[in-house]
C-alpha atoms as a PDB file:
ATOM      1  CA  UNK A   1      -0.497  -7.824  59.516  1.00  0.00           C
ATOM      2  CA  UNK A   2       3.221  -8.236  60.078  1.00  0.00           C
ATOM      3  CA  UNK A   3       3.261 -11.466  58.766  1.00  0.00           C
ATOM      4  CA  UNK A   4       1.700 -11.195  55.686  1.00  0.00           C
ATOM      5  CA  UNK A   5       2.910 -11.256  52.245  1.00  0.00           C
ATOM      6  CA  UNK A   6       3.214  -7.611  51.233  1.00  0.00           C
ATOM      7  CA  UNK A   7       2.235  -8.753  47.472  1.00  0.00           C
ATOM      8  CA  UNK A   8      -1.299  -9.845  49.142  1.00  0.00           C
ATOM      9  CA  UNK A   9      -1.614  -7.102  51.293  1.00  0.00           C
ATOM     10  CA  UNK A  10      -0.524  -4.273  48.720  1.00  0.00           C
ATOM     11  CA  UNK A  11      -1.960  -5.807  45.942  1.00  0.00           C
ATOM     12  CA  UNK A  12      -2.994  -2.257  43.859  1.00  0.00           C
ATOM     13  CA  UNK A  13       0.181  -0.484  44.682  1.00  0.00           C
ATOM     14  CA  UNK A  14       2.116  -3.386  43.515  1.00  0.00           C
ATOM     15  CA  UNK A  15      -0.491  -3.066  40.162  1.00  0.00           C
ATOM     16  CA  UNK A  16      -0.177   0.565  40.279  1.00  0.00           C
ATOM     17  CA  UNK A  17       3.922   0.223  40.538  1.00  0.00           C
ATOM     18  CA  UNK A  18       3.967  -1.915  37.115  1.00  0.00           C
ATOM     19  CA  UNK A  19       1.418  -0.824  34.632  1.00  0.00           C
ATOM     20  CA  UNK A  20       1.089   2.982  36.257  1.00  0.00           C
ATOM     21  CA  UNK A  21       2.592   4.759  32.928  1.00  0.00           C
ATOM     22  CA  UNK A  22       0.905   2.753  30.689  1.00  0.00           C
ATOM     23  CA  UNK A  23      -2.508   3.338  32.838  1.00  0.00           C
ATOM     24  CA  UNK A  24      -1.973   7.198  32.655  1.00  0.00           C
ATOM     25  CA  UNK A  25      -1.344   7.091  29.118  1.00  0.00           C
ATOM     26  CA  UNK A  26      -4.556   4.771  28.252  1.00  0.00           C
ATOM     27  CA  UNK A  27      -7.061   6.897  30.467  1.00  0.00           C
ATOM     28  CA  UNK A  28      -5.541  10.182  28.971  1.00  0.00           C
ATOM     29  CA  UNK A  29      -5.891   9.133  25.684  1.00  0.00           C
ATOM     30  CA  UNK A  30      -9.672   7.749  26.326  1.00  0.00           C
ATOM     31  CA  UNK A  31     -10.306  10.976  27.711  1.00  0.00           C
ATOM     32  CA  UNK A  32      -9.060  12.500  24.475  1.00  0.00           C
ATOM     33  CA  UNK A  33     -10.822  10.252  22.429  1.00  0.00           C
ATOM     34  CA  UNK A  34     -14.277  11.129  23.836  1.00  0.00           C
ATOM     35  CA  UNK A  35     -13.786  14.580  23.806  1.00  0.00           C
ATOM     36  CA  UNK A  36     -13.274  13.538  19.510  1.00  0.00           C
ATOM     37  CA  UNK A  37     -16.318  11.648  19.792  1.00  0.00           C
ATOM     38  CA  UNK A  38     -18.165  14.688  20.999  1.00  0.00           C
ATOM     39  CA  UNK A  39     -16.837  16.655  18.701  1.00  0.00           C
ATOM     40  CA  UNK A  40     -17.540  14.633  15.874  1.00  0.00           C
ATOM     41  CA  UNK A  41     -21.421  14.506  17.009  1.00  0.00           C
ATOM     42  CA  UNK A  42     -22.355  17.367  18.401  1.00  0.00           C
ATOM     43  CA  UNK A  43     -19.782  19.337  16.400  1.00  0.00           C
ATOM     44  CA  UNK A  44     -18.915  21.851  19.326  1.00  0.00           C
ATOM     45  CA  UNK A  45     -15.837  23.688  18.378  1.00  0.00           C
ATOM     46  CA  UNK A  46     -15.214  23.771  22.137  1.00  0.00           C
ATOM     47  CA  UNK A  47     -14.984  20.264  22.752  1.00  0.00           C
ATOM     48  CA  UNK A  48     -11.046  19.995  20.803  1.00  0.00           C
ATOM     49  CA  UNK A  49      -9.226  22.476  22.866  1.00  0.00           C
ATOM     50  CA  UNK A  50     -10.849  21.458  25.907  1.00  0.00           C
ATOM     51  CA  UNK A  51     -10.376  17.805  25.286  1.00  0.00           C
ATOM     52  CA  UNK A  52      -6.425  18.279  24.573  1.00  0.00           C
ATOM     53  CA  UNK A  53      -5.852  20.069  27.540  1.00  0.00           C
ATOM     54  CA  UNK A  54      -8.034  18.265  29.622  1.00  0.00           C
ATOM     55  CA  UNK A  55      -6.138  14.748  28.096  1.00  0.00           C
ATOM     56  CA  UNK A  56      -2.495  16.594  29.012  1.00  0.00           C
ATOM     57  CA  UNK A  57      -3.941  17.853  32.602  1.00  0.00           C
ATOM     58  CA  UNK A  58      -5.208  13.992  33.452  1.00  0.00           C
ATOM     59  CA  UNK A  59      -1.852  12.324  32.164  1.00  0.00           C
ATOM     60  CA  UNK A  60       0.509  15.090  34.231  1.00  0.00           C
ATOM     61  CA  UNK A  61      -2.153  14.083  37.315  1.00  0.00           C
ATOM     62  CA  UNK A  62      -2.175  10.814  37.354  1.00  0.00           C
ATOM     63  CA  UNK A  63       1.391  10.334  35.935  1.00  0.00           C
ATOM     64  CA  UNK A  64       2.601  12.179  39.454  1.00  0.00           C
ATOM     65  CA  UNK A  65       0.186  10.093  41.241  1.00  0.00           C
ATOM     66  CA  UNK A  66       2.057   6.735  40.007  1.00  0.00           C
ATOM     67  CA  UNK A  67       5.415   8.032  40.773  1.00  0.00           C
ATOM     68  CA  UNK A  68       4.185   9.319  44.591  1.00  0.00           C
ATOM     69  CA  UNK A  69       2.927   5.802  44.647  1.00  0.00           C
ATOM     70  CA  UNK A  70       6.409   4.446  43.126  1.00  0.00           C
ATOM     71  CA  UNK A  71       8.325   6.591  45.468  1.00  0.00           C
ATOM     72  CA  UNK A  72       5.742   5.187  48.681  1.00  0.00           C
ATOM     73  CA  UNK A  73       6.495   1.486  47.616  1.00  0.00           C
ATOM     74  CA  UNK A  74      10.347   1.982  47.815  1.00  0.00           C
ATOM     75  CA  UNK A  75      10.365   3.548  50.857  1.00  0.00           C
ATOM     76  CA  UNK A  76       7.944   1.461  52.813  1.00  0.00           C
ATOM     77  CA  UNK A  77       7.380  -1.780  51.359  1.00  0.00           C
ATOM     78  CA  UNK A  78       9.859  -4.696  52.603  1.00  0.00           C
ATOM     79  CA  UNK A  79      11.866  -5.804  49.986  1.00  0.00           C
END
C-alpha cells in the first residue's frame, strides 16, 4: 500500500475533498424539497417546520463532515 497512487487508493476522500459543499448543499436541499412534497400531499402543517430544520441540521452535519474530511486529507495524504 505504500506504493500506490493515493488518488486510487483514496478515491472518495479525494471526491469528498472537491464536490463536498456542493454535496451538502444538494442533499439538504432534497431533504427540504421532500419534506414540500409531503406537505403539499398530505397537507400536514408539521411537515414545513420540521423539514426546514431538519434541511439546516443535515447541511451543518454533513458540511462539518466534509471539512473533518478536508482537514484529514491535508494532514495525511502525501502531497
Amino acid at each position: 500500500m505504500d506504493n500506490q497512487d493515493p488518488v486510487r487508493v483514496y478515491s472518495m476522500l479525494l471526491f469528498l475533498v472537491k464536490h463536498g459543499d456542493r454535496l451538502a448543499w444538494i442533499v439538504s436541499v432534497g431533504a427540504l424539497a421532500l419534506g414540500i412534497v409531503y406537505w403539499a400531499i398530505e397537507q400536514a402543517v408539521w411537515a414545513l417546520p420540521i423539514s426546514v430544520i431538519g434541511a439546516i441540521f443535515l447541511y451543518v452535519l454533513l458540511k462539518s463532515y466534509v471539512e473533518m474530511v478536508r482537514l484529514i486529507v491535508d494532514m495525511m495524504l502525501p502531497k
